[in-house]
Each structure stands twice: as structure tokens, then as C-alpha cells.
PDB file of N, CA and C in Angstrom:
ATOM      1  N   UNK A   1      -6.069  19.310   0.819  1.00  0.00           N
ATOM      2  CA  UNK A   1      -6.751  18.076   0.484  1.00  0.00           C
ATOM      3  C   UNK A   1      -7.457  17.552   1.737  1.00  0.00           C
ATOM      4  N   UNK A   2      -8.412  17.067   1.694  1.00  0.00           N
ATOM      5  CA  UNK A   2      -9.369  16.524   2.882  1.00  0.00           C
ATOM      6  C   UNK A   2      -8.983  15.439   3.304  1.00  0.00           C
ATOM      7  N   UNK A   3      -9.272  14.267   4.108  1.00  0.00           N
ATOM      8  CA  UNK A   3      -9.378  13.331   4.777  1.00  0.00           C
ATOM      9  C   UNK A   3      -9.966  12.582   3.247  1.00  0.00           C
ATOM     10  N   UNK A   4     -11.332  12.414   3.346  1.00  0.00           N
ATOM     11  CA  UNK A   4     -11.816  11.513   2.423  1.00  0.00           C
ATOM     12  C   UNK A   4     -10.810  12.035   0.770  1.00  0.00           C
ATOM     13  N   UNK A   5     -10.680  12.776   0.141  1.00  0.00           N
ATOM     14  CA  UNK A   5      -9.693  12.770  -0.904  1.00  0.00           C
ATOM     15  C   UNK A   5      -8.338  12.437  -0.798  1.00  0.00           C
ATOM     16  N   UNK A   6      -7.734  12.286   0.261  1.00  0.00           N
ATOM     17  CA  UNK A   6      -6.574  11.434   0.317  1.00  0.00           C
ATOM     18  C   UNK A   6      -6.576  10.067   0.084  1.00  0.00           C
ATOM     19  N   UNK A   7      -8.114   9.962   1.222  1.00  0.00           N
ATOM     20  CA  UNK A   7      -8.193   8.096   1.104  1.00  0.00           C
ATOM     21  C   UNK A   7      -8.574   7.522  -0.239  1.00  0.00           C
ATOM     22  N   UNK A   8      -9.010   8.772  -1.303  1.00  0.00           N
ATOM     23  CA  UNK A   8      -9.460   8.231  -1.996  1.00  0.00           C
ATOM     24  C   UNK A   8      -8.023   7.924  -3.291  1.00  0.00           C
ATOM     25  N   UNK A   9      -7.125   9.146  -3.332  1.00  0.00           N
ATOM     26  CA  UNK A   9      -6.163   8.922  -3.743  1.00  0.00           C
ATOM     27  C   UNK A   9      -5.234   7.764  -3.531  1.00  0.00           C
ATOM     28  N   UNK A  10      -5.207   7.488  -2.410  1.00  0.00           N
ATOM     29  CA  UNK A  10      -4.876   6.327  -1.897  1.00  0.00           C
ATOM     30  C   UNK A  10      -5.250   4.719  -2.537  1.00  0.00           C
ATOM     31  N   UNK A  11      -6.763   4.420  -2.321  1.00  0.00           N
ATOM     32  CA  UNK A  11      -7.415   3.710  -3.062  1.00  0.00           C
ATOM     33  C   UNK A  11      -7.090   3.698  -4.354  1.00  0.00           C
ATOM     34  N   UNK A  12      -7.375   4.692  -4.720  1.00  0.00           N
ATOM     35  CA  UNK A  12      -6.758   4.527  -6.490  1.00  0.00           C
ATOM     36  C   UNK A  12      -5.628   4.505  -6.726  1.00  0.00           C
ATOM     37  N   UNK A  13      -4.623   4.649  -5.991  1.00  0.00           N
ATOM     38  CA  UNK A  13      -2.895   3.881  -5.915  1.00  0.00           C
ATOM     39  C   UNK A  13      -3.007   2.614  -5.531  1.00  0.00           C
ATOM     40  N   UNK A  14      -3.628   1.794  -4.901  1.00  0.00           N
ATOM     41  CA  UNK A  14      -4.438   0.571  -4.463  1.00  0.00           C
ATOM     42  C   UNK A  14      -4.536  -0.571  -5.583  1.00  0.00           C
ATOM     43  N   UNK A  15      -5.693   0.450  -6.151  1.00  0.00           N
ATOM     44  CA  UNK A  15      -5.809  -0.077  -7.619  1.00  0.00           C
ATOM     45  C   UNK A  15      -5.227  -0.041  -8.697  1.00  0.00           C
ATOM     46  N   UNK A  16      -4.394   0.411  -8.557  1.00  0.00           N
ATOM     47  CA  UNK A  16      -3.356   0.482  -9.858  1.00  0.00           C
ATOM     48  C   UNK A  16      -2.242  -0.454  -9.713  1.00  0.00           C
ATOM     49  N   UNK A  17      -2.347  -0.846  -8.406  1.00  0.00           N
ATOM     50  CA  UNK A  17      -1.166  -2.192  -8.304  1.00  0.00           C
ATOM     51  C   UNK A  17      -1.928  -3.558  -7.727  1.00  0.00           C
ATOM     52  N   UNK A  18      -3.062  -3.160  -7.680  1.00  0.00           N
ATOM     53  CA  UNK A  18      -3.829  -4.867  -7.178  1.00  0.00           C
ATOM     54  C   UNK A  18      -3.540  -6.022  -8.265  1.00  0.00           C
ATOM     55  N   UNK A  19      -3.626  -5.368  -9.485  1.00  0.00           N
ATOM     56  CA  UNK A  19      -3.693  -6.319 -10.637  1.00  0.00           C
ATOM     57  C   UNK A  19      -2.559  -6.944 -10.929  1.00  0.00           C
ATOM     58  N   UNK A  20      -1.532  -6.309 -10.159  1.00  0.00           N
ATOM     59  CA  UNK A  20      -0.039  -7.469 -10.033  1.00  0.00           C
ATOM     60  C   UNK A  20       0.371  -8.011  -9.291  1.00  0.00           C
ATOM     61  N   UNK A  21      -0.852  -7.661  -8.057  1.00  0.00           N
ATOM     62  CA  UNK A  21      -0.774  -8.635  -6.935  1.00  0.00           C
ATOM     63  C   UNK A  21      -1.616  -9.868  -7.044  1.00  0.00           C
ATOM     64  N   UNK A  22      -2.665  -9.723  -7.480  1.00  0.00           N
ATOM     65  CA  UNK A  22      -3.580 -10.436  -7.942  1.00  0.00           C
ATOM     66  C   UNK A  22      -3.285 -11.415  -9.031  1.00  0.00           C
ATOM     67  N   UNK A  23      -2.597 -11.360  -9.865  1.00  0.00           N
ATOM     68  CA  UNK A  23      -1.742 -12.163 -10.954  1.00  0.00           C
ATOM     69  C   UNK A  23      -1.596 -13.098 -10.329  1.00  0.00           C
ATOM     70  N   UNK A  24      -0.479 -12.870  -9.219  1.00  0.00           N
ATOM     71  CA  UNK A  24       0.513 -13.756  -7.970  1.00  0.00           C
ATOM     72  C   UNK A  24      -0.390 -14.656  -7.125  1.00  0.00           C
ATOM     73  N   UNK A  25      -1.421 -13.944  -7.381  1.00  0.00           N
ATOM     74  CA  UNK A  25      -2.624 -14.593  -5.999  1.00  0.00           C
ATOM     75  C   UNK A  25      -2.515 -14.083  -4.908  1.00  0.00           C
ATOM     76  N   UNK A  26      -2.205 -12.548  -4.891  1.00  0.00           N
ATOM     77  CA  UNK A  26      -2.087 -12.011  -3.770  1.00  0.00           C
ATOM     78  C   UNK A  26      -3.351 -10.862  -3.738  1.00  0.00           C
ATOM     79  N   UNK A  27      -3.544 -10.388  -2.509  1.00  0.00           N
ATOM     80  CA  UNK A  27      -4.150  -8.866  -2.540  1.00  0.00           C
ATOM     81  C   UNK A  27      -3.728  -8.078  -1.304  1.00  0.00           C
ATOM     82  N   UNK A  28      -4.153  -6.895  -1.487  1.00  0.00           N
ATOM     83  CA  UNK A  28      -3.681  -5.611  -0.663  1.00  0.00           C
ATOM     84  C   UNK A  28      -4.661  -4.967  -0.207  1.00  0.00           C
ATOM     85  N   UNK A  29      -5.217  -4.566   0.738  1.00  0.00           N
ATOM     86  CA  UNK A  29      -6.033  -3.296   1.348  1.00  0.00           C
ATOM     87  C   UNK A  29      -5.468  -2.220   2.210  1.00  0.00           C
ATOM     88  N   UNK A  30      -6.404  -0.830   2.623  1.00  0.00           N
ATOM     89  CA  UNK A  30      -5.864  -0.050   3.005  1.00  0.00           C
ATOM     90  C   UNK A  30      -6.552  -0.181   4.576  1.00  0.00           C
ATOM     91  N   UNK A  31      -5.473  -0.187   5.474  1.00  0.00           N
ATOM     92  CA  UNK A  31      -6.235  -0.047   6.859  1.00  0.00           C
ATOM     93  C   UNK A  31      -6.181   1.032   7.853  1.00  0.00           C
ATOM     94  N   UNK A  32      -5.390   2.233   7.367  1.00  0.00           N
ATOM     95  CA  UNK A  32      -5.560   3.166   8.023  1.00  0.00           C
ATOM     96  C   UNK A  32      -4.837   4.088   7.588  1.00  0.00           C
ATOM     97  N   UNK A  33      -5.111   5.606   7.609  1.00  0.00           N
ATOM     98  CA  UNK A  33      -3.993   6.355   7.147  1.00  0.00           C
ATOM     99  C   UNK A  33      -4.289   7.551   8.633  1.00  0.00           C
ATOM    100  N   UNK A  34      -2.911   7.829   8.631  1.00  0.00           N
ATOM    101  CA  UNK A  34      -2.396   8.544   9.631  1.00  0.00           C
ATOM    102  C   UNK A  34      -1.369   9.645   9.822  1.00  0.00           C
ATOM    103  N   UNK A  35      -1.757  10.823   9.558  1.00  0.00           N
ATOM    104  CA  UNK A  35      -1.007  11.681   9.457  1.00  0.00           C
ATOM    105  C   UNK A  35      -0.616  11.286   7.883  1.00  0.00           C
ATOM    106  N   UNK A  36       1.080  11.273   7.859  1.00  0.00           N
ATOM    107  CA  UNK A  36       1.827  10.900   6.742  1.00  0.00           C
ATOM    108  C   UNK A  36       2.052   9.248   6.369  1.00  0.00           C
ATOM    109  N   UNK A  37       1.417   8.889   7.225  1.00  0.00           N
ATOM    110  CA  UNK A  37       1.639   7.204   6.778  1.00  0.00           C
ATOM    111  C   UNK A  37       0.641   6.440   6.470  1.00  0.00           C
ATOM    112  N   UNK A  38       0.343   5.636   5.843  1.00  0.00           N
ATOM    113  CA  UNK A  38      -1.003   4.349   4.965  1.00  0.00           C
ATOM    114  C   UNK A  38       0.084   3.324   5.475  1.00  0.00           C
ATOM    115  N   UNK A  39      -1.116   2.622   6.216  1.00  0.00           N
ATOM    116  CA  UNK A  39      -1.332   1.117   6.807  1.00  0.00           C
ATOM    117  C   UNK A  39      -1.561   0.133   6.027  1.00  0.00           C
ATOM    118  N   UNK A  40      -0.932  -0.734   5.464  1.00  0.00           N
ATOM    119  CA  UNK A  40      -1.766  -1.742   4.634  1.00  0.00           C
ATOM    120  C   UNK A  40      -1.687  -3.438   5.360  1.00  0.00           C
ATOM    121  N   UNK A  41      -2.563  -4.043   4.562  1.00  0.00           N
ATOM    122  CA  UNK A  41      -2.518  -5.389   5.174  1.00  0.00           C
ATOM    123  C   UNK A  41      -2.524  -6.175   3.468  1.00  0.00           C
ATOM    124  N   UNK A  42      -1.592  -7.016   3.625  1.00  0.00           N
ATOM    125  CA  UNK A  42      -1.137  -7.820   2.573  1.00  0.00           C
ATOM    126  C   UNK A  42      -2.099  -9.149   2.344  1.00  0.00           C
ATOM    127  N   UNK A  43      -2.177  -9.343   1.647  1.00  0.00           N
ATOM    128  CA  UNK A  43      -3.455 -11.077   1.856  1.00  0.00           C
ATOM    129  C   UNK A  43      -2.958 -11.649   0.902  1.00  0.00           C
ATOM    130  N   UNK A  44      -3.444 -12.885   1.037  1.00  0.00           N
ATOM    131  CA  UNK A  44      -3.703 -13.781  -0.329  1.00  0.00           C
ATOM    132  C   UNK A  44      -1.954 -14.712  -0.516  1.00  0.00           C
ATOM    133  N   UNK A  45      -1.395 -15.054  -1.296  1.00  0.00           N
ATOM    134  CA  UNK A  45      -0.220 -15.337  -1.652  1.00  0.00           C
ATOM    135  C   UNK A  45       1.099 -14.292  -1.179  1.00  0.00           C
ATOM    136  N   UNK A  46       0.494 -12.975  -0.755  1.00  0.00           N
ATOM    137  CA  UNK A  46       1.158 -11.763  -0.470  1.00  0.00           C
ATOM    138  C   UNK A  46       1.708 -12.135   1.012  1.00  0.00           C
ATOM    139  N   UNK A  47       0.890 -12.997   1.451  1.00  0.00           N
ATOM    140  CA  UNK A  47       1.589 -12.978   2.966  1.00  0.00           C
ATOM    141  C   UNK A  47       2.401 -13.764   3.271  1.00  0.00           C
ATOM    142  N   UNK A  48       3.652 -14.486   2.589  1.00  0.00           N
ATOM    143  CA  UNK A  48       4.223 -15.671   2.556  1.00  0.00           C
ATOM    144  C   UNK A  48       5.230 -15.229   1.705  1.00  0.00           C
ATOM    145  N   UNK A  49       5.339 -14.621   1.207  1.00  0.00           N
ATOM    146  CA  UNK A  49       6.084 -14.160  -0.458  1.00  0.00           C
ATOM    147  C   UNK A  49       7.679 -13.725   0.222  1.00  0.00           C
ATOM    148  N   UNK A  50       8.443 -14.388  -0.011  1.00  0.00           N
ATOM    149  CA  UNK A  50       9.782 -13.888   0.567  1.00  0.00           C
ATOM    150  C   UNK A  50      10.234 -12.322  -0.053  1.00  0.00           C
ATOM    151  N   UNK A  51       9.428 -11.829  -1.450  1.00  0.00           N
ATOM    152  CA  UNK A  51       9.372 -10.599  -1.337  1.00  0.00           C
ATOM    153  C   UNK A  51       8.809  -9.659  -1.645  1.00  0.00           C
ATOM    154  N   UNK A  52       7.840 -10.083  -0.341  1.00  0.00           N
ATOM    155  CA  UNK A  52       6.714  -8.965   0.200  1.00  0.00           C
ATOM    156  C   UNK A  52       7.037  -7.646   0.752  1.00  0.00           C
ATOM    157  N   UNK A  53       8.259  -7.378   1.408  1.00  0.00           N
ATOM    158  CA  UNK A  53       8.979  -6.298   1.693  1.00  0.00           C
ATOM    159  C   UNK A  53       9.460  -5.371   0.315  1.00  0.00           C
ATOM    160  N   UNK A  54      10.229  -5.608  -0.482  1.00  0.00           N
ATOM    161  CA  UNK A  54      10.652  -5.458  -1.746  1.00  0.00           C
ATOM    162  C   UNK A  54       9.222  -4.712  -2.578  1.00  0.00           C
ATOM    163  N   UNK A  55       8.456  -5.489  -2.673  1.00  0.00           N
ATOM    164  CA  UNK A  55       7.181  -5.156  -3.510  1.00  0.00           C
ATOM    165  C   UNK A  55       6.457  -3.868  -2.623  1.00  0.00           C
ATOM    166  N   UNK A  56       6.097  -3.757  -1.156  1.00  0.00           N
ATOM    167  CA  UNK A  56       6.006  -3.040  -0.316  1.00  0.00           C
ATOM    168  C   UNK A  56       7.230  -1.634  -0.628  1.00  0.00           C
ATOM    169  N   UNK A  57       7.821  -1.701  -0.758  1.00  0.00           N
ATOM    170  CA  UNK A  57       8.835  -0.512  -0.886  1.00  0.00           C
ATOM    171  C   UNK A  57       8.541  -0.024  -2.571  1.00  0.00           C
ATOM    172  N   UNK A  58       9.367  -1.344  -2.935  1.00  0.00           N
ATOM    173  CA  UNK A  58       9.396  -0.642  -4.462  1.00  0.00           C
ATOM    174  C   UNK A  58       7.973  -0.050  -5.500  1.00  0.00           C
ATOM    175  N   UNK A  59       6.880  -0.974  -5.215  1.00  0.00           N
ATOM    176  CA  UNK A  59       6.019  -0.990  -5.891  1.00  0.00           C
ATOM    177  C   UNK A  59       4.945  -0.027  -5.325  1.00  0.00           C
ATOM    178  N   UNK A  60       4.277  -0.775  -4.083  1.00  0.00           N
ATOM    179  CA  UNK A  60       3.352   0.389  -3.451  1.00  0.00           C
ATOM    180  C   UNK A  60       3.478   1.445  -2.524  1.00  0.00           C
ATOM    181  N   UNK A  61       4.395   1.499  -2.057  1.00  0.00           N
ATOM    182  CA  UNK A  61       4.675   2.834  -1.574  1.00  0.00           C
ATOM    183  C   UNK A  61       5.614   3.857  -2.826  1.00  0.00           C
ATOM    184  N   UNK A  62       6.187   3.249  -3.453  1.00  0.00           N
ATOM    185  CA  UNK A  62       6.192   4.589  -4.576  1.00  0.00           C
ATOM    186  C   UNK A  62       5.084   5.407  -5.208  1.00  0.00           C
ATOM    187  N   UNK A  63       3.963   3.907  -5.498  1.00  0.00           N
ATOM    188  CA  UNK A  63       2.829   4.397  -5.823  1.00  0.00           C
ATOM    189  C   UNK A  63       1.890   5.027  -5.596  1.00  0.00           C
ATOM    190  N   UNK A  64       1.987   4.705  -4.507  1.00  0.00           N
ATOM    191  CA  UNK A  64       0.889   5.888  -3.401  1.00  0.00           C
ATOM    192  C   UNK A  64       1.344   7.203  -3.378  1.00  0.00           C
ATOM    193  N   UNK A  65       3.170   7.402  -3.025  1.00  0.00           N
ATOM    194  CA  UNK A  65       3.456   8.471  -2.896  1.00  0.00           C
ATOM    195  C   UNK A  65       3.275   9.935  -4.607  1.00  0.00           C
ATOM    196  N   UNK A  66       2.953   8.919  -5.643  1.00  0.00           N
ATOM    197  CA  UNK A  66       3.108   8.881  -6.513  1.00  0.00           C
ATOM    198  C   UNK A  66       1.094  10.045  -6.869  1.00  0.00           C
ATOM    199  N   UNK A  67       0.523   9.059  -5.964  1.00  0.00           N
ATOM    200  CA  UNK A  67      -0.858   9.564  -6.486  1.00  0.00           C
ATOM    201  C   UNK A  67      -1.004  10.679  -4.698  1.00  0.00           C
ATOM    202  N   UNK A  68      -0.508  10.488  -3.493  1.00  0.00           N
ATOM    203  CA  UNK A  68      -0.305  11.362  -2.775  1.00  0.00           C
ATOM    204  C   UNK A  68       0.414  11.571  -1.760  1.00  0.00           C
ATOM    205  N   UNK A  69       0.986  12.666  -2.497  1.00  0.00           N
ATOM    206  CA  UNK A  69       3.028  12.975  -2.400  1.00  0.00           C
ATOM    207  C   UNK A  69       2.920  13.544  -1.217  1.00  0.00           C
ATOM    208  N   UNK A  70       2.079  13.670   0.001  1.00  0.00           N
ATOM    209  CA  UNK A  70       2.239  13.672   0.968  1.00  0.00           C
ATOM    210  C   UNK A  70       2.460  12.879   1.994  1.00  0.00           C
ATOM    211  N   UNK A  71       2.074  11.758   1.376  1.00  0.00           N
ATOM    212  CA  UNK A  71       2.461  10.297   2.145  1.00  0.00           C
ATOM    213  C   UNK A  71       4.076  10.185   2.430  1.00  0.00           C
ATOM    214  N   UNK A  72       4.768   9.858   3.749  1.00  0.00           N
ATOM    215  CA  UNK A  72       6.282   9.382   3.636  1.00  0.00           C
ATOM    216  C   UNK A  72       6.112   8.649   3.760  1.00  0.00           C
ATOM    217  N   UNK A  73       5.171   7.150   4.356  1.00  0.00           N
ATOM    218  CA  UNK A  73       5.794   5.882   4.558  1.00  0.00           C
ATOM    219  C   UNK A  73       4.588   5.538   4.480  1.00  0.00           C
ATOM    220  N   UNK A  74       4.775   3.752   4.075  1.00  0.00           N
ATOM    221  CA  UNK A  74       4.213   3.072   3.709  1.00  0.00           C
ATOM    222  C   UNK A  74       4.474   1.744   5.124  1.00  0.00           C
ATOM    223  N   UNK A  75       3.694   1.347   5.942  1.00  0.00           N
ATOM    224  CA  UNK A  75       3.844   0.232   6.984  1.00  0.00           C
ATOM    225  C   UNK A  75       2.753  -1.017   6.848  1.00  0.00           C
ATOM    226  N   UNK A  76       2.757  -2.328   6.708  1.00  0.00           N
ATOM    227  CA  UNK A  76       1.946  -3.396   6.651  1.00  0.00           C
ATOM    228  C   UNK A  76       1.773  -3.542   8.466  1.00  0.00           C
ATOM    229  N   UNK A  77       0.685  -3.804   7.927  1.00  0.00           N
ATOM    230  CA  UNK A  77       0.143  -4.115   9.648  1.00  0.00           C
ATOM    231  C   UNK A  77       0.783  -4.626  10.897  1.00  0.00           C
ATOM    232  N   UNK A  78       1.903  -5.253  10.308  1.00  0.00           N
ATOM    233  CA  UNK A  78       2.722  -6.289  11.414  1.00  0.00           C
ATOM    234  C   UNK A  78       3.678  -5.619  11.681  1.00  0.00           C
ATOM    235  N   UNK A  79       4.020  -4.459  11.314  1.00  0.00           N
ATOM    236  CA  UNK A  79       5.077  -3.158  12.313  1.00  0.00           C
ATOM    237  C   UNK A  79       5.933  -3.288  11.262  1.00  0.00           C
ATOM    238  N   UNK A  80       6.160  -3.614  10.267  1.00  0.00           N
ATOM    239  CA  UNK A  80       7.263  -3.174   8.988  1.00  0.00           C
ATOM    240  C   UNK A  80       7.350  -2.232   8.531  1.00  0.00           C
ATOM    241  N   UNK A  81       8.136  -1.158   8.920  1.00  0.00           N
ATOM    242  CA  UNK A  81       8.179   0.136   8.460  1.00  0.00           C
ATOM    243  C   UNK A  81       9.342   0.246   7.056  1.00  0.00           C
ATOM    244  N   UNK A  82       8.818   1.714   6.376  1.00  0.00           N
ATOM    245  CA  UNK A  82      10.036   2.053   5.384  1.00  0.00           C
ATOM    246  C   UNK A  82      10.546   2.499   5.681  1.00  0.00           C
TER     247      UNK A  82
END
């Protein structure tokens, strides 16, 4: 798989959970992928949410790993690792 078809897999794991972040008044982007890990940055209602960690584990990093199973970890910008 290439560089740009990962990111794009990625993105479209993105989008498949924006719309329940977005509900909340939150949103999500992707800020870097690296090797085995996607960077994200949380926004909106997402950055305050006592569980933003929780949703981060359970929700989008399953999901990603889900659309590309080469991914192991999922980290938000502020050094929170899985």
C-alpha cells in the first residue's frame, strides 16, 4: 500500500466517525501518519470531554485499525498514546 492510500484509508476511517463527533459538537482531523501510528488533533467540544481518551481508544483507533490494519496506535497531538 502507498503513502497516499493509507492516508486515504485513514481519512475514510475519519469519516466514518466524524458524524458522532459532530453530534457532540466535536471534530477530529488527521495530522500525521508515521510509520505505524496516525496523529490526530481533537477540536470542537472534543477537547474538554472528560471522555476524549475512551472515544480515542475505543472508537477511532479501532476504526482506523479497522480500515488500515497496519496502523498500531492511535496518539492526539498532546502526547496521549495507546
Amino acid at each position: 500500500m502507498t503513502a497516499d492510500e493509507l492516508k486515504q484509508n485513514v481519512e475514510n476511517a475519519l469519516q466514518e466517525i466524524r458524524p458522532y463527533l459532530e453530534a457532540d459538537g466535536g471534530n477530529i482531523s488527521l495530522v500525521d501518519i508515521t510509520d505505524d501510528t496516525v496523529s490526530v488533533q481533537l477540536e470542537g467540544a472534543c477537547l474538554g470531554c472528560s471522555v476524549n481518551q475512551m472515544t480515542l481508544k475505543n472508537g477511532v483507533e479501532a476504526t482506523i485499525k479497522r480500515h488500515a490494519p497496519q496502523i498500531k496506535r492511535v496518539i492526539e497531538i498532546n502526547g496521549i498514546s495507546f
